[in-house]
PDBML (XML) file of the C-alpha atoms, coordinates in Angstrom:
<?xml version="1.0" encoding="UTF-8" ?>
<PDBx:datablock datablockName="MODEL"
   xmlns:PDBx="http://pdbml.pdb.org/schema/pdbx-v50.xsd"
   xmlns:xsi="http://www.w3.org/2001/XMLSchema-instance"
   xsi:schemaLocation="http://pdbml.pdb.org/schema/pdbx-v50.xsd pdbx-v50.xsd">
   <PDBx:atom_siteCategory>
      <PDBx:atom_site id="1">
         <PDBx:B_iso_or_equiv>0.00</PDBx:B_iso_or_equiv>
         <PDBx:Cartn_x>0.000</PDBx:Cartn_x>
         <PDBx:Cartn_y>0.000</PDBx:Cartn_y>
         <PDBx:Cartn_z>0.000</PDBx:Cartn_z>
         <PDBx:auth_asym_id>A</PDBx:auth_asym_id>
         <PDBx:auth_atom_id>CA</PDBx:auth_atom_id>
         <PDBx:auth_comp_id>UNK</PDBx:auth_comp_id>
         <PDBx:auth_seq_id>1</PDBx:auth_seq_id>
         <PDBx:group_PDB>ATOM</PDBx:group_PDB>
         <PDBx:label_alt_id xsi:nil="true" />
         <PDBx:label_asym_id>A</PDBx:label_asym_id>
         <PDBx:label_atom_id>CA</PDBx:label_atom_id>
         <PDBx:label_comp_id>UNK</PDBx:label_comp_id>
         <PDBx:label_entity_id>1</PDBx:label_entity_id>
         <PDBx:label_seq_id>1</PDBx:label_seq_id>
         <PDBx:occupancy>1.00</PDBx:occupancy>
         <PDBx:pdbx_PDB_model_num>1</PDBx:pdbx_PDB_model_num>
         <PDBx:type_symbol>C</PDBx:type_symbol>
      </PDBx:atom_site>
      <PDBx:atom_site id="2">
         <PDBx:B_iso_or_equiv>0.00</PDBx:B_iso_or_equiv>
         <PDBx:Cartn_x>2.795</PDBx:Cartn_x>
         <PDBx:Cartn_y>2.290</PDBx:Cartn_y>
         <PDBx:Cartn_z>1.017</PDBx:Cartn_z>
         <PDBx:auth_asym_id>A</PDBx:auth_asym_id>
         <PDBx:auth_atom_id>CA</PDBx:auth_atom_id>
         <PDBx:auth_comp_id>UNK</PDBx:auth_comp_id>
         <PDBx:auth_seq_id>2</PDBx:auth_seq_id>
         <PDBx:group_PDB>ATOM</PDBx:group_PDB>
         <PDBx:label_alt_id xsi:nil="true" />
         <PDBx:label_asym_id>A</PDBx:label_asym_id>
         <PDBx:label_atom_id>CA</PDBx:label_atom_id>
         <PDBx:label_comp_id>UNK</PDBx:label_comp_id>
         <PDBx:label_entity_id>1</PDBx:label_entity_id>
         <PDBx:label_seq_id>2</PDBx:label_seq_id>
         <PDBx:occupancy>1.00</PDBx:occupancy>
         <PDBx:pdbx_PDB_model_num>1</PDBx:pdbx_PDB_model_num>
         <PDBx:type_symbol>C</PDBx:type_symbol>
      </PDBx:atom_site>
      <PDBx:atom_site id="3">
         <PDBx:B_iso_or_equiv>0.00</PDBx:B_iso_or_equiv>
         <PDBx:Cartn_x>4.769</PDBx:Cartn_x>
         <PDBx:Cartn_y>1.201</PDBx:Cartn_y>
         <PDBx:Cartn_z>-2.164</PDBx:Cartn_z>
         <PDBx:auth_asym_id>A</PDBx:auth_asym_id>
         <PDBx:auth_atom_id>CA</PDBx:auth_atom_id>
         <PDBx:auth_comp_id>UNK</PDBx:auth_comp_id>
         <PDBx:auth_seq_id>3</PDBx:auth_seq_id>
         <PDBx:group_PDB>ATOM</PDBx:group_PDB>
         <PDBx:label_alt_id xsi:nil="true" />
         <PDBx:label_asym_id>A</PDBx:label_asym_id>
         <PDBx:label_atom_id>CA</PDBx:label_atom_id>
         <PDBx:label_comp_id>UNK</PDBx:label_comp_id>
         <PDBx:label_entity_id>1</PDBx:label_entity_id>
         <PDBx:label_seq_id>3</PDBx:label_seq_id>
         <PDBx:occupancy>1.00</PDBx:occupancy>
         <PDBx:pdbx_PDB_model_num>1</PDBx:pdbx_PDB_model_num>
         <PDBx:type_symbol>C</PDBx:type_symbol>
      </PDBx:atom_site>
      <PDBx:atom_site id="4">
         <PDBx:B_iso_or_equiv>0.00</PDBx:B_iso_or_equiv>
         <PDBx:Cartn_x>1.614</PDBx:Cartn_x>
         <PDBx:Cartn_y>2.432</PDBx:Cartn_y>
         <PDBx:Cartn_z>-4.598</PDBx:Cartn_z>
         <PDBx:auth_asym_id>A</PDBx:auth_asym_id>
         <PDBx:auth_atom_id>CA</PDBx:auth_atom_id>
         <PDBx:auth_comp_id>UNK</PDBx:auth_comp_id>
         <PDBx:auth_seq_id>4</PDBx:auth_seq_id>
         <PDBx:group_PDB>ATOM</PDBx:group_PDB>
         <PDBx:label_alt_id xsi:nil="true" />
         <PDBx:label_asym_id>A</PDBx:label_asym_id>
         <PDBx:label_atom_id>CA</PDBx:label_atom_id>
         <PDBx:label_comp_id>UNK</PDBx:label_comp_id>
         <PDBx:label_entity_id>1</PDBx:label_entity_id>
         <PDBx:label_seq_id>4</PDBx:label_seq_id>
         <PDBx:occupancy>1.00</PDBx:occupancy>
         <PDBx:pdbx_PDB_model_num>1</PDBx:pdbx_PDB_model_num>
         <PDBx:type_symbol>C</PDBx:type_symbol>
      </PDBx:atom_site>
      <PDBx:atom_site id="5">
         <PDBx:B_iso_or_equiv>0.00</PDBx:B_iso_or_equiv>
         <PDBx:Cartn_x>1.407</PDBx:Cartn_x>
         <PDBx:Cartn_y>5.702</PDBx:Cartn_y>
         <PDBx:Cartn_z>-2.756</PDBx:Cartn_z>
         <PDBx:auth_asym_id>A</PDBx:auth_asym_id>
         <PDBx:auth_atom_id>CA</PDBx:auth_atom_id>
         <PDBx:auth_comp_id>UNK</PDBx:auth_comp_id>
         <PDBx:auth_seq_id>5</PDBx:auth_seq_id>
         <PDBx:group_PDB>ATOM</PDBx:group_PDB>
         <PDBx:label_alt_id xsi:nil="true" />
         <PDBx:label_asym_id>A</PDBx:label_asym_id>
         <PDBx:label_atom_id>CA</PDBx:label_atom_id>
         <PDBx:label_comp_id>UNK</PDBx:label_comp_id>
         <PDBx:label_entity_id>1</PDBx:label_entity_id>
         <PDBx:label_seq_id>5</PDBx:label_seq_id>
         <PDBx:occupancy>1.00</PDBx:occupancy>
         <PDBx:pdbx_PDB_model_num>1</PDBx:pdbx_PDB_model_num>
         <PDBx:type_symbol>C</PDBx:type_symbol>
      </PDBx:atom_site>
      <PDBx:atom_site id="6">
         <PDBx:B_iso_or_equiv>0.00</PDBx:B_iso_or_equiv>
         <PDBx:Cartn_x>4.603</PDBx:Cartn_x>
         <PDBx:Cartn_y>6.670</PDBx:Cartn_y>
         <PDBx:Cartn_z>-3.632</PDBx:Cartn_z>
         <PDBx:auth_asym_id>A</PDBx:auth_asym_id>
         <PDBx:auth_atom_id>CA</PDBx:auth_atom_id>
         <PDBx:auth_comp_id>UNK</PDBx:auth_comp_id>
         <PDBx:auth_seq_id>6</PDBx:auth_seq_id>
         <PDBx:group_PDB>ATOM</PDBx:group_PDB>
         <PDBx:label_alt_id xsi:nil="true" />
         <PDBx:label_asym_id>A</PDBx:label_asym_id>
         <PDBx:label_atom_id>CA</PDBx:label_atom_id>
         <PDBx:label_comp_id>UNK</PDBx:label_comp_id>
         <PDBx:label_entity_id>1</PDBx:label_entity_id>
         <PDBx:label_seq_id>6</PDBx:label_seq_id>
         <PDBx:occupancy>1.00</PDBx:occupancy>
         <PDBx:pdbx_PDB_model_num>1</PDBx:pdbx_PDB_model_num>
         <PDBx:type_symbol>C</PDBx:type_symbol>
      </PDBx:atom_site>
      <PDBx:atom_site id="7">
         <PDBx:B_iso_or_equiv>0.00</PDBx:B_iso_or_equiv>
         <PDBx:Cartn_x>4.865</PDBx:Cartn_x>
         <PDBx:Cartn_y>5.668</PDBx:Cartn_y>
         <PDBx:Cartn_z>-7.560</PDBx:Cartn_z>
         <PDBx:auth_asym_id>A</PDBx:auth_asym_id>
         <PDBx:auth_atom_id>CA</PDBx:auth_atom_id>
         <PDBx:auth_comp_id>UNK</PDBx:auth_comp_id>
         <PDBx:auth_seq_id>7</PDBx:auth_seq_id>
         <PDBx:group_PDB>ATOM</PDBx:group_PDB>
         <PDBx:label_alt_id xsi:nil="true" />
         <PDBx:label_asym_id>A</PDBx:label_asym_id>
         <PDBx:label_atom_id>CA</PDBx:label_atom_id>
         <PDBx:label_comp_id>UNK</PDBx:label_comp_id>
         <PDBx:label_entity_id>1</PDBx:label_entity_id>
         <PDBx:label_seq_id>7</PDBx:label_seq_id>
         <PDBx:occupancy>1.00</PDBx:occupancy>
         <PDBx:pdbx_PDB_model_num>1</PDBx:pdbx_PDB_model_num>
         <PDBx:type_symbol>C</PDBx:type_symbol>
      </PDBx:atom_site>
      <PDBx:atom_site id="8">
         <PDBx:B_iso_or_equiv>0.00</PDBx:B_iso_or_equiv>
         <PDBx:Cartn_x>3.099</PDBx:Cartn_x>
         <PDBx:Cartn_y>9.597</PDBx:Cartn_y>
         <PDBx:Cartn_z>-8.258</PDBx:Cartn_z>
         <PDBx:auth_asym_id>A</PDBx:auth_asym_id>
         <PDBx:auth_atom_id>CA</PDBx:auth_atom_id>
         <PDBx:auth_comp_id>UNK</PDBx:auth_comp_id>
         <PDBx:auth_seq_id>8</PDBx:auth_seq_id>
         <PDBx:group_PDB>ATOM</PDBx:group_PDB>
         <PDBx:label_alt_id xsi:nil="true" />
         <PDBx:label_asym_id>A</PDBx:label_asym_id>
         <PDBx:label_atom_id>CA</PDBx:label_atom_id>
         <PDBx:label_comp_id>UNK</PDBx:label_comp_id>
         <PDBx:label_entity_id>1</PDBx:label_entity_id>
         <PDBx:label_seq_id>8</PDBx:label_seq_id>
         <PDBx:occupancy>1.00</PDBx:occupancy>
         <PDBx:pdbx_PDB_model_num>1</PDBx:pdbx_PDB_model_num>
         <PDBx:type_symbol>C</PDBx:type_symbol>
      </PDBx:atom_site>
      <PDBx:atom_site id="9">
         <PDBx:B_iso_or_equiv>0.00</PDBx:B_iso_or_equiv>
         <PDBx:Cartn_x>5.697</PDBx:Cartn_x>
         <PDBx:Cartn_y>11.203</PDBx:Cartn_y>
         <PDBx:Cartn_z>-6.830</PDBx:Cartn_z>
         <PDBx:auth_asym_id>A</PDBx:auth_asym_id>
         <PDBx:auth_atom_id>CA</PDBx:auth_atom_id>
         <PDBx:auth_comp_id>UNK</PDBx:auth_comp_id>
         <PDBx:auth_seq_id>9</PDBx:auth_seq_id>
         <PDBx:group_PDB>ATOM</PDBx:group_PDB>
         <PDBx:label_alt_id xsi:nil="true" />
         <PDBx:label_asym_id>A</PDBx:label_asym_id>
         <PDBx:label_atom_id>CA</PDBx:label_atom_id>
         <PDBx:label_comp_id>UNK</PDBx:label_comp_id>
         <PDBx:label_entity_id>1</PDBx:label_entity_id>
         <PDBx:label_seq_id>9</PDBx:label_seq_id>
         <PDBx:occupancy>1.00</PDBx:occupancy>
         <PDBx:pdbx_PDB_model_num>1</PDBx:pdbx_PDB_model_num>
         <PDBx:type_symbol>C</PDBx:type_symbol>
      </PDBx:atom_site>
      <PDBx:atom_site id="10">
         <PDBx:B_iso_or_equiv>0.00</PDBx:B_iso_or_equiv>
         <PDBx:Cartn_x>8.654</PDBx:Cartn_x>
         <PDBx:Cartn_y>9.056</PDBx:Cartn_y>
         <PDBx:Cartn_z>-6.760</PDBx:Cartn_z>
         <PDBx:auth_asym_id>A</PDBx:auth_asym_id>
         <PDBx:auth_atom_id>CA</PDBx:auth_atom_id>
         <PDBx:auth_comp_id>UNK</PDBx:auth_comp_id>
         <PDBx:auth_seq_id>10</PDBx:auth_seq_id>
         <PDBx:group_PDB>ATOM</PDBx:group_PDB>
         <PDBx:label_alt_id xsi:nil="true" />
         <PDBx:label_asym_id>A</PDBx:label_asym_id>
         <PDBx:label_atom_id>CA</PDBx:label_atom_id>
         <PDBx:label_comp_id>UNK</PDBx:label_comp_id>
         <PDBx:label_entity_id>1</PDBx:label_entity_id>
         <PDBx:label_seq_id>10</PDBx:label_seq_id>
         <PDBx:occupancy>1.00</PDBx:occupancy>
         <PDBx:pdbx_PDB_model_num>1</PDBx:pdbx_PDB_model_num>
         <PDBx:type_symbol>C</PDBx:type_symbol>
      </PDBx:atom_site>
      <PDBx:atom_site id="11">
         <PDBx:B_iso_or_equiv>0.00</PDBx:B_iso_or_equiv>
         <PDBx:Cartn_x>10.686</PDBx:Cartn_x>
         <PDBx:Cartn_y>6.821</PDBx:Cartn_y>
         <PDBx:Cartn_z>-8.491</PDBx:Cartn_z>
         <PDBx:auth_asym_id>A</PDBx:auth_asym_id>
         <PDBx:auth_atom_id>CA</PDBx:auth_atom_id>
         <PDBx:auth_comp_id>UNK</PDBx:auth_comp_id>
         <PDBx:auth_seq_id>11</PDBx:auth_seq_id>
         <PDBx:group_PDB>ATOM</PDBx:group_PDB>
         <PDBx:label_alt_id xsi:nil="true" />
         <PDBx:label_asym_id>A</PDBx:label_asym_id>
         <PDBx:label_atom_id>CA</PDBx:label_atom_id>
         <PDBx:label_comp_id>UNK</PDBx:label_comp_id>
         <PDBx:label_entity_id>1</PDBx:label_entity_id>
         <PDBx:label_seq_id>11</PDBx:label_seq_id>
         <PDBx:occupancy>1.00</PDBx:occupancy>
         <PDBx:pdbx_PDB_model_num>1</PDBx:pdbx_PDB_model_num>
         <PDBx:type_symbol>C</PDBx:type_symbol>
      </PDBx:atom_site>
      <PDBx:atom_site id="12">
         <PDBx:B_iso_or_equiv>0.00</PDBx:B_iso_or_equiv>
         <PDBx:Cartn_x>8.869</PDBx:Cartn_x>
         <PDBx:Cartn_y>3.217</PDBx:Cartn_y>
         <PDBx:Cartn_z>-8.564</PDBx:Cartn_z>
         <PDBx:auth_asym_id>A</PDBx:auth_asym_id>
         <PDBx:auth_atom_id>CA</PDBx:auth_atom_id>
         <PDBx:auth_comp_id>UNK</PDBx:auth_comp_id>
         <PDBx:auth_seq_id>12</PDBx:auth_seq_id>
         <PDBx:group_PDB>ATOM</PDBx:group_PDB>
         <PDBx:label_alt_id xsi:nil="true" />
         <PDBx:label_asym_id>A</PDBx:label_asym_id>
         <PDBx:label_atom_id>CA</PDBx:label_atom_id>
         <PDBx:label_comp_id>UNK</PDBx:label_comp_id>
         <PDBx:label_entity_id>1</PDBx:label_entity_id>
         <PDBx:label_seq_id>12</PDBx:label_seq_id>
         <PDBx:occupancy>1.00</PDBx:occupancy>
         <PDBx:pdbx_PDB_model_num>1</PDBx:pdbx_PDB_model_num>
         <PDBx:type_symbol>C</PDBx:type_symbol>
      </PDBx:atom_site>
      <PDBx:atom_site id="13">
         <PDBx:B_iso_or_equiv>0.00</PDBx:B_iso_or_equiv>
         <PDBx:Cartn_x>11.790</PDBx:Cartn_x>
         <PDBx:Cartn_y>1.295</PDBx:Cartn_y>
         <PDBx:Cartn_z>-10.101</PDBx:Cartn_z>
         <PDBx:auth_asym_id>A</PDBx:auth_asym_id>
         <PDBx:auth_atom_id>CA</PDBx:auth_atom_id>
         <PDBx:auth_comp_id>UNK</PDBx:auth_comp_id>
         <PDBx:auth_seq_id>13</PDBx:auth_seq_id>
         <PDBx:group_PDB>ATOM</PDBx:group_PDB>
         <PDBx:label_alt_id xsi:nil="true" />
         <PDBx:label_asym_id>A</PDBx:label_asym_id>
         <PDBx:label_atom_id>CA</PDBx:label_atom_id>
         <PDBx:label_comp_id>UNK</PDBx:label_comp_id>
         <PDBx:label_entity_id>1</PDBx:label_entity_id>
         <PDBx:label_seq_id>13</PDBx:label_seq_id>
         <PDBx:occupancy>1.00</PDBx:occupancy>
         <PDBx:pdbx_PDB_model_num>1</PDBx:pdbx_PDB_model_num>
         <PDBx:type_symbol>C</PDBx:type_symbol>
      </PDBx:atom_site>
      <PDBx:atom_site id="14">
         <PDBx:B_iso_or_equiv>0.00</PDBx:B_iso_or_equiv>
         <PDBx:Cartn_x>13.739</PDBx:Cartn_x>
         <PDBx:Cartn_y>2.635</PDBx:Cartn_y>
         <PDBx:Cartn_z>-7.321</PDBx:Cartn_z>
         <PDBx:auth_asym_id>A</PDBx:auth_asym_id>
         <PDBx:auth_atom_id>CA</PDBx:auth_atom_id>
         <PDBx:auth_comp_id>UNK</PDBx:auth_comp_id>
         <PDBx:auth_seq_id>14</PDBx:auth_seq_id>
         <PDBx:group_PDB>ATOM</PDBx:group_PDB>
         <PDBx:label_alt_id xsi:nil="true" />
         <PDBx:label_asym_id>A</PDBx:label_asym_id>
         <PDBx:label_atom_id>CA</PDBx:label_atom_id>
         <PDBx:label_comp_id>UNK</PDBx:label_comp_id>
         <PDBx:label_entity_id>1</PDBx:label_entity_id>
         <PDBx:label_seq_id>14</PDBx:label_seq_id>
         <PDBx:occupancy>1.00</PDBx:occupancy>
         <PDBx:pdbx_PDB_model_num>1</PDBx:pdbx_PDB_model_num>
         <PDBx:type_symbol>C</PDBx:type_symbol>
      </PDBx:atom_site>
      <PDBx:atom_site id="15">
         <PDBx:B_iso_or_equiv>0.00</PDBx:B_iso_or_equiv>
         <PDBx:Cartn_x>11.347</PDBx:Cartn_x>
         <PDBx:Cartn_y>1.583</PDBx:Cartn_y>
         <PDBx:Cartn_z>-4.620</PDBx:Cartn_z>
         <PDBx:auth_asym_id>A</PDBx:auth_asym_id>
         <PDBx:auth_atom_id>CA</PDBx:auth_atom_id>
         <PDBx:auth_comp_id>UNK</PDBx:auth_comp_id>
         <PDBx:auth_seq_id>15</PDBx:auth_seq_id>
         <PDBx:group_PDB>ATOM</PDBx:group_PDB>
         <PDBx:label_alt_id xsi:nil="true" />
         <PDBx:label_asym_id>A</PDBx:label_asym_id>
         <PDBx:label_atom_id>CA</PDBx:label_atom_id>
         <PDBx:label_comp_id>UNK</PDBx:label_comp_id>
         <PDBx:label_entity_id>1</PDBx:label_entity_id>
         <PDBx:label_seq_id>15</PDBx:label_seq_id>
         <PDBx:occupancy>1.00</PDBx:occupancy>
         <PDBx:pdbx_PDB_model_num>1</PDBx:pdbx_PDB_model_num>
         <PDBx:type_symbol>C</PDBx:type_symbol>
      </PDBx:atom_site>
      <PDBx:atom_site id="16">
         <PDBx:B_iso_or_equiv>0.00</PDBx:B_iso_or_equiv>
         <PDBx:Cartn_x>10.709</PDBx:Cartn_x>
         <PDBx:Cartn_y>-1.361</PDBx:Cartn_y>
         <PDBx:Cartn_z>-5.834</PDBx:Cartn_z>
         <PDBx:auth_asym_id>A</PDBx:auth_asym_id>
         <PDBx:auth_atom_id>CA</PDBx:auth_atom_id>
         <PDBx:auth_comp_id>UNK</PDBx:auth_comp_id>
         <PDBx:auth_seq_id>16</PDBx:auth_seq_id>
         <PDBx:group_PDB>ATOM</PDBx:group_PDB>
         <PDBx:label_alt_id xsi:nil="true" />
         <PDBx:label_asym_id>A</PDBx:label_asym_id>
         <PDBx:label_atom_id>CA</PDBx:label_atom_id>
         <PDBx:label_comp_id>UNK</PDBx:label_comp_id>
         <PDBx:label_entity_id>1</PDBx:label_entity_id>
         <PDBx:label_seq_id>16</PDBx:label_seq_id>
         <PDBx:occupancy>1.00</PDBx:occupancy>
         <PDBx:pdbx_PDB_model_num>1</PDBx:pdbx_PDB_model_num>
         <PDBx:type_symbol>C</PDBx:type_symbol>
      </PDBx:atom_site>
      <PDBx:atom_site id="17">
         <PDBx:B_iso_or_equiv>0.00</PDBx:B_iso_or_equiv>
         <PDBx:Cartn_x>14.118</PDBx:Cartn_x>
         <PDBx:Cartn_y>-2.360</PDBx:Cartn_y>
         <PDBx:Cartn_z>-6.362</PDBx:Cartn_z>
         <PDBx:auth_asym_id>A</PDBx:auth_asym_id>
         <PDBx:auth_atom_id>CA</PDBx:auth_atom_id>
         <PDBx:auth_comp_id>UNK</PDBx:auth_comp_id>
         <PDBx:auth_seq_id>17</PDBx:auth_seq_id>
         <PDBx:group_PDB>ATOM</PDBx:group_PDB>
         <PDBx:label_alt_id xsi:nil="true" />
         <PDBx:label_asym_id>A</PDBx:label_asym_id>
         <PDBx:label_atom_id>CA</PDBx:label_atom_id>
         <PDBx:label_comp_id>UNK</PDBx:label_comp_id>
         <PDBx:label_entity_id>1</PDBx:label_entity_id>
         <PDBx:label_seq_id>17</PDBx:label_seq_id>
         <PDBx:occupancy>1.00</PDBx:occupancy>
         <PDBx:pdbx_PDB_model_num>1</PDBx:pdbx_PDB_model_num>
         <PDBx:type_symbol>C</PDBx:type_symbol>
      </PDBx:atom_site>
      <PDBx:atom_site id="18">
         <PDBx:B_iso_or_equiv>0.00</PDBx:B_iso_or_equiv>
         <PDBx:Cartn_x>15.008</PDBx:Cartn_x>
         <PDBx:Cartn_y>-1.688</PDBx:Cartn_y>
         <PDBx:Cartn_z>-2.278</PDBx:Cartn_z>
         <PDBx:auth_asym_id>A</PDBx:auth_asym_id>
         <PDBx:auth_atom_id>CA</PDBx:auth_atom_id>
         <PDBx:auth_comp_id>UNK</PDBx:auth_comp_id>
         <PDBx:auth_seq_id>18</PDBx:auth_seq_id>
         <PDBx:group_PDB>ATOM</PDBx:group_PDB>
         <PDBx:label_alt_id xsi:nil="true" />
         <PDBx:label_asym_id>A</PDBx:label_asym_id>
         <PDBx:label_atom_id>CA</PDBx:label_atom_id>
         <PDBx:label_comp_id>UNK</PDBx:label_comp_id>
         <PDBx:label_entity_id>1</PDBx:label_entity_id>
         <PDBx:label_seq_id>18</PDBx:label_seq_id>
         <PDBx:occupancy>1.00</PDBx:occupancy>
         <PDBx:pdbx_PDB_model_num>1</PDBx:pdbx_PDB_model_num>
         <PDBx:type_symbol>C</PDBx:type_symbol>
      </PDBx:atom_site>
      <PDBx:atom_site id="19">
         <PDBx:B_iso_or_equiv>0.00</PDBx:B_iso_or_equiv>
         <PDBx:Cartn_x>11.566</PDBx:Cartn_x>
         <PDBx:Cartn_y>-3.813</PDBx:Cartn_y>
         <PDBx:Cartn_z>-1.547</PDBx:Cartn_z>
         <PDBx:auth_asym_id>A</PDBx:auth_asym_id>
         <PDBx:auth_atom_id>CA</PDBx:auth_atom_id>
         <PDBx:auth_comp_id>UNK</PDBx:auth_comp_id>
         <PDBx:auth_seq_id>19</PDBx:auth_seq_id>
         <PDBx:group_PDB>ATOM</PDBx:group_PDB>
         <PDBx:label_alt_id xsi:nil="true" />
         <PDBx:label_asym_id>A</PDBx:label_asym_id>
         <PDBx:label_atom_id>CA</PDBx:label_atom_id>
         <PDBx:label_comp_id>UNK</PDBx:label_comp_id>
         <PDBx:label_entity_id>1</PDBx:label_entity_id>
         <PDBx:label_seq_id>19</PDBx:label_seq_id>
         <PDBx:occupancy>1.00</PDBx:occupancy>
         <PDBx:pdbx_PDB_model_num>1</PDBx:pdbx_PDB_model_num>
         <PDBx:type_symbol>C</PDBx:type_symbol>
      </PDBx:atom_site>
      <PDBx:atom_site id="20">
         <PDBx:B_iso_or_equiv>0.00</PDBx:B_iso_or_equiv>
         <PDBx:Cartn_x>13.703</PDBx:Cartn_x>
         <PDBx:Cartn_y>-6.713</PDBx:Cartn_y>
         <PDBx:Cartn_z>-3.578</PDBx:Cartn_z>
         <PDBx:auth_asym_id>A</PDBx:auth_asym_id>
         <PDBx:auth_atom_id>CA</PDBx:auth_atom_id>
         <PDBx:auth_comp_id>UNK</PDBx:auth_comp_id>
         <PDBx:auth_seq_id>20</PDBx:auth_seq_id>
         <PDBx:group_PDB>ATOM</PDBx:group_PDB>
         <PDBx:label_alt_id xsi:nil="true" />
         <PDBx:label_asym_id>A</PDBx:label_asym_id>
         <PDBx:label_atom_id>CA</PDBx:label_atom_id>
         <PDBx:label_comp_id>UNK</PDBx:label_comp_id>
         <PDBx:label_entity_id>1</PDBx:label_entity_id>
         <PDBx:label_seq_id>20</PDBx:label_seq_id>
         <PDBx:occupancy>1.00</PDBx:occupancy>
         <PDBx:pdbx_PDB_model_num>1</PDBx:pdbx_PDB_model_num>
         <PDBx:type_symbol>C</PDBx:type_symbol>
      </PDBx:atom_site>
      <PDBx:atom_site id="21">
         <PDBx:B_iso_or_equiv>0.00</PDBx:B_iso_or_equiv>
         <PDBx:Cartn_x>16.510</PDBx:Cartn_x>
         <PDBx:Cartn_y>-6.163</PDBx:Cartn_y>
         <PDBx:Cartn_z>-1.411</PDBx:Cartn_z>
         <PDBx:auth_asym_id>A</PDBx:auth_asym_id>
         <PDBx:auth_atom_id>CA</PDBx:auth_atom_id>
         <PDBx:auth_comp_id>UNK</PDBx:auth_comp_id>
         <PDBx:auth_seq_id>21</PDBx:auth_seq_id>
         <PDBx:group_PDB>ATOM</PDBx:group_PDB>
         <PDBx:label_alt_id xsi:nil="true" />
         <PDBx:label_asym_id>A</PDBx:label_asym_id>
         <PDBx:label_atom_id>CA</PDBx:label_atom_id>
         <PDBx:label_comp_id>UNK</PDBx:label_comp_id>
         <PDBx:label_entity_id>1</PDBx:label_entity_id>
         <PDBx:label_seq_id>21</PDBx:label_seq_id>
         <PDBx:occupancy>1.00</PDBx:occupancy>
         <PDBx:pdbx_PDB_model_num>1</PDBx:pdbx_PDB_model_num>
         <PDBx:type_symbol>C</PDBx:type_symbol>
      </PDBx:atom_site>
      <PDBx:atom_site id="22">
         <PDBx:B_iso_or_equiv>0.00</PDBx:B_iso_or_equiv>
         <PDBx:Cartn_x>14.277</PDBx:Cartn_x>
         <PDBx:Cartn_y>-5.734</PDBx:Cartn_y>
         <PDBx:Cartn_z>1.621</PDBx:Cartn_z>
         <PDBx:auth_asym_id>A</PDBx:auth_asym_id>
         <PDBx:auth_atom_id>CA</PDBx:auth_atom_id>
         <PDBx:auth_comp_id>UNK</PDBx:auth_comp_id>
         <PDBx:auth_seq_id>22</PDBx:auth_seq_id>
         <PDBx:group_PDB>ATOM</PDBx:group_PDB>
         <PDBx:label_alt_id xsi:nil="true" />
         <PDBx:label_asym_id>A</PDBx:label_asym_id>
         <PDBx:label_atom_id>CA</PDBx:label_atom_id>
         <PDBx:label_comp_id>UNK</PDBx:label_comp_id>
         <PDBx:label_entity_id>1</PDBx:label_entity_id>
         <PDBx:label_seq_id>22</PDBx:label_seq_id>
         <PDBx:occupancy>1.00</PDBx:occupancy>
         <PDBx:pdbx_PDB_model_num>1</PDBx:pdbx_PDB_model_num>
         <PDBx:type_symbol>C</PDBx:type_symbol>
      </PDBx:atom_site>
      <PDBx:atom_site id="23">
         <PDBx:B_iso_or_equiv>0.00</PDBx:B_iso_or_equiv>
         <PDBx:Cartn_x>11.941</PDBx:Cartn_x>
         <PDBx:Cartn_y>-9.411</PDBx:Cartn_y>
         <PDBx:Cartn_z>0.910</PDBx:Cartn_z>
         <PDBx:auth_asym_id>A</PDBx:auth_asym_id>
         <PDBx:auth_atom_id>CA</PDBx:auth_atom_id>
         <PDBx:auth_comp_id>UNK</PDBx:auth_comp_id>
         <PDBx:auth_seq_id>23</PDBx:auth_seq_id>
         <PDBx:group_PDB>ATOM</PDBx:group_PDB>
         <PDBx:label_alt_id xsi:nil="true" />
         <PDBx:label_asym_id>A</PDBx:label_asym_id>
         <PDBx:label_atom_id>CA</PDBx:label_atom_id>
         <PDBx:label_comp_id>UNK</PDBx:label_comp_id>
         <PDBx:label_entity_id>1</PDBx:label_entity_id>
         <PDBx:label_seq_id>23</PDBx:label_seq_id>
         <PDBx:occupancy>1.00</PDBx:occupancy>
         <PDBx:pdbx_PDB_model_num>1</PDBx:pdbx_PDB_model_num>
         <PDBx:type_symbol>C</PDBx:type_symbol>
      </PDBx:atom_site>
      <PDBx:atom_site id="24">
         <PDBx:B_iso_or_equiv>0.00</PDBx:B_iso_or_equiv>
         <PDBx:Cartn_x>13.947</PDBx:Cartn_x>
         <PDBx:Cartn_y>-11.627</PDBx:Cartn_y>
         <PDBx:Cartn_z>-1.974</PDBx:Cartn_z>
         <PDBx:auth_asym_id>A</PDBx:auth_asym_id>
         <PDBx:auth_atom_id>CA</PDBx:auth_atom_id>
         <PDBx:auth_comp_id>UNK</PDBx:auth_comp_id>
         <PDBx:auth_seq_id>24</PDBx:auth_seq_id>
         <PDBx:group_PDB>ATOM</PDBx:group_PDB>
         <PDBx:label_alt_id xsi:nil="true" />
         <PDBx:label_asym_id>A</PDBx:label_asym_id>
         <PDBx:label_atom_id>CA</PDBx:label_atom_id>
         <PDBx:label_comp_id>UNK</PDBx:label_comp_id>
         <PDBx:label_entity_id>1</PDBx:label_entity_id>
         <PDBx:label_seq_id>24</PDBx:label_seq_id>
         <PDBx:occupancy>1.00</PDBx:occupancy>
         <PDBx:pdbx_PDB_model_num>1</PDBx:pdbx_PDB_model_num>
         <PDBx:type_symbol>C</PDBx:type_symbol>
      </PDBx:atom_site>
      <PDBx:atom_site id="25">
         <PDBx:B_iso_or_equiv>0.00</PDBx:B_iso_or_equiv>
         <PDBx:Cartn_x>11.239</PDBx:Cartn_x>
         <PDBx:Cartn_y>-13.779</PDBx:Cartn_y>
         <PDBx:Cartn_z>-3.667</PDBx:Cartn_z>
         <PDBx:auth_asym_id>A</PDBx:auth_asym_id>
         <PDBx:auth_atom_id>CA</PDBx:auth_atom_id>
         <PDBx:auth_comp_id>UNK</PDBx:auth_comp_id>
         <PDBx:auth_seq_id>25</PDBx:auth_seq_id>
         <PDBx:group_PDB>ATOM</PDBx:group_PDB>
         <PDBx:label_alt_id xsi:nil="true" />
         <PDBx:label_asym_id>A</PDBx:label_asym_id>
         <PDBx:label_atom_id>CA</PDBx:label_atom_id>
         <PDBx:label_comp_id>UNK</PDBx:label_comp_id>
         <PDBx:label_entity_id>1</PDBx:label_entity_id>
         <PDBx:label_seq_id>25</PDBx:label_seq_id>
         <PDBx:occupancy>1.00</PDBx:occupancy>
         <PDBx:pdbx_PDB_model_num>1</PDBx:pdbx_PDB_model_num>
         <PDBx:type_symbol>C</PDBx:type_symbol>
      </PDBx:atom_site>
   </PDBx:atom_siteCategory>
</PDBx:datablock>
């Protein structure tokens, strides 16, 4: 939820690529 609130205003590669880092599938 956090992660789609940000994608207007930020970078969602970016965030999503430290959530990959965060929780490896």
């Amino acid at each position: 939820r956090l992660l789609s609130s940000f994608t207007g205003s930020c970078d969602s590669d970016l965030l999503k690529f430290n959530q990959l880092k965060f929780r490896k599938k």
